[in-house]
C-alpha atoms as a PDB file:
ATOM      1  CA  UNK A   1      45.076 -34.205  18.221  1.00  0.00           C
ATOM      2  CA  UNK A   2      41.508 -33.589  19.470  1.00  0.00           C
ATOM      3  CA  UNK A   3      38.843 -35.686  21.184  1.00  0.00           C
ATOM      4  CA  UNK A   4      35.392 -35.289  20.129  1.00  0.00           C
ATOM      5  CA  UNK A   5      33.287 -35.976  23.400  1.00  0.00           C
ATOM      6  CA  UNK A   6      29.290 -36.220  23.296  1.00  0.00           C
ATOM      7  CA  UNK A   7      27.433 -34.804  26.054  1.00  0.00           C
ATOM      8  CA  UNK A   8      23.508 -34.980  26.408  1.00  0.00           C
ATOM      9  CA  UNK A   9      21.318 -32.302  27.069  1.00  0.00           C
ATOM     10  CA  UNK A  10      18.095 -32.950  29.248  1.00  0.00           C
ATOM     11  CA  UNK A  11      15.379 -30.852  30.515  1.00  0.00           C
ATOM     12  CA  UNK A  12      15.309 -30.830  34.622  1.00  0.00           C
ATOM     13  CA  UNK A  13      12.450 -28.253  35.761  1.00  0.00           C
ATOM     14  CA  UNK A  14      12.652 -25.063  33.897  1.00  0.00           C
ATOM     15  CA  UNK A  15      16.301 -25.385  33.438  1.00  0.00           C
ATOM     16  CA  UNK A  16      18.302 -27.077  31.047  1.00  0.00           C
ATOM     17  CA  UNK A  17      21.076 -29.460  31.754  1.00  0.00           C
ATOM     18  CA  UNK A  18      24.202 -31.310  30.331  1.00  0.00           C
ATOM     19  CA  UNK A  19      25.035 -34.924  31.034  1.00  0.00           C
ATOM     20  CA  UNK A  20      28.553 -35.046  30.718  1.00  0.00           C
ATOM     21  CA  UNK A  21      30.316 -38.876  30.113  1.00  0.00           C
ATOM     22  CA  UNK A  22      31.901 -40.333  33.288  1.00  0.00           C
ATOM     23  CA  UNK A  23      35.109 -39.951  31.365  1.00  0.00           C
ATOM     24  CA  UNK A  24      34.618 -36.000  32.054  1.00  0.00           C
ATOM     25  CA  UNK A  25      34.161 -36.688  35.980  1.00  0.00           C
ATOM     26  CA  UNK A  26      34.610 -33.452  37.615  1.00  0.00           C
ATOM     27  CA  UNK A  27      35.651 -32.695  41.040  1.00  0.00           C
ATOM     28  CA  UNK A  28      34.591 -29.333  40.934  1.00  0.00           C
ATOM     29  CA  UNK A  29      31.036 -28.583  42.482  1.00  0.00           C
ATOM     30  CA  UNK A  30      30.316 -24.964  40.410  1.00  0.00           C
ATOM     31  CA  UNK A  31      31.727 -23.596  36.854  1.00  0.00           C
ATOM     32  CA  UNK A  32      31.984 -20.108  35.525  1.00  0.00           C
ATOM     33  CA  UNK A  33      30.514 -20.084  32.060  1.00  0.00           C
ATOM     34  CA  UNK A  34      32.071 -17.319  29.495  1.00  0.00           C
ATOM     35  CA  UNK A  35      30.019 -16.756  26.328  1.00  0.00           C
ATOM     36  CA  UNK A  36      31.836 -16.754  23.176  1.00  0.00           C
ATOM     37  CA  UNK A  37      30.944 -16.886  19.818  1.00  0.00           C
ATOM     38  CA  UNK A  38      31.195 -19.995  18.621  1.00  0.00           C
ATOM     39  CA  UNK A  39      29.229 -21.713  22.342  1.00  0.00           C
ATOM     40  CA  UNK A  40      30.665 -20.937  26.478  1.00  0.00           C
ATOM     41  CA  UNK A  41      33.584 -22.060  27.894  1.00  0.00           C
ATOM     42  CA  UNK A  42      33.810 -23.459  31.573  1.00  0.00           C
ATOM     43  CA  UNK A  43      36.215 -22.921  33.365  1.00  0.00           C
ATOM     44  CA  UNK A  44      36.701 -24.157  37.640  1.00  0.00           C
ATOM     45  CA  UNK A  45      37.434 -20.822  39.453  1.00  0.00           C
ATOM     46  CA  UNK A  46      38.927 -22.857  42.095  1.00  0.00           C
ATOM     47  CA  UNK A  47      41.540 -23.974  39.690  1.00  0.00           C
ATOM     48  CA  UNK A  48      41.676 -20.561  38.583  1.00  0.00           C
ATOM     49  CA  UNK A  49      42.633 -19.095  41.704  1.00  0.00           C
ATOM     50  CA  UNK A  50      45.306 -22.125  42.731  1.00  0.00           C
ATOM     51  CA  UNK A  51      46.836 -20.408  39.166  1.00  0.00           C
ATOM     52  CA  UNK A  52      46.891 -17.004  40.041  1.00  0.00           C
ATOM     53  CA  UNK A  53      48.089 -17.401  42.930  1.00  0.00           C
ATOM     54  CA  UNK A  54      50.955 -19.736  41.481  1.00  0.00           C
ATOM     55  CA  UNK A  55      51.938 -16.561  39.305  1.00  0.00           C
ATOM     56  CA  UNK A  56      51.491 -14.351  41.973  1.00  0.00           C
ATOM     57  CA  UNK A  57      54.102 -16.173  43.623  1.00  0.00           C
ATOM     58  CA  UNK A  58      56.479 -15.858  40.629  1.00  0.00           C
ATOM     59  CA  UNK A  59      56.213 -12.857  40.505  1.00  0.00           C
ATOM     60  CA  UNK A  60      59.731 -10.848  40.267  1.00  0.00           C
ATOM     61  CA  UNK A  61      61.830 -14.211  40.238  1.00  0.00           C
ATOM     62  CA  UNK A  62      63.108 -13.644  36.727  1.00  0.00           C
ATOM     63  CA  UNK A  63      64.320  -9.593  36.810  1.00  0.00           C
ATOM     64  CA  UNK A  64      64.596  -9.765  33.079  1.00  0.00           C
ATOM     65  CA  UNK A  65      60.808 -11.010  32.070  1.00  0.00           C
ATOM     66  CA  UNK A  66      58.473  -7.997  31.925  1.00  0.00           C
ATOM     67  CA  UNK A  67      55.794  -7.418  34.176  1.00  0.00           C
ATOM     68  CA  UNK A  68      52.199  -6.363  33.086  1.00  0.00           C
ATOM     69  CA  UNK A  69      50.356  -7.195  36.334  1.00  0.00           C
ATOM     70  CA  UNK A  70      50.648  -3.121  37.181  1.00  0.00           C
END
């Protein structure tokens, strides 16, 4: 199941900018945006690097999964 959420897009200086629904509030202060062909994805790169390093800790506790980190 998907949720369609509308977000507005306003002008503020030169810049443009997205009003995102207070259903979307976001505790993250900065976002890395990734083109991709069908619009960007955001992603927190906080977040991100709480998960790596979650992995990073995992890392050799399960001998028999392979490892492509090297």
């Amino acid at each position: 199941m998907s949720t369609v959420i509308t977000a507005k897009v306003f002008k503020s200086g030169n810049s443009q900018a997205l009003r995102l629904p207070r259903a979307l509030k976001l505790k993250a202060k900065t976002f890395h945006l990734t083109l991709t062909d069908s619009g960007f994805q955001a992603t927190d790169p906080a977040a991100e690097a709480r998960r790596l390093k979650a992995l990073r800790a995992l890392r050799g506790s399960c001998p028999d999964f392979p490892d492509h980190t090297t």
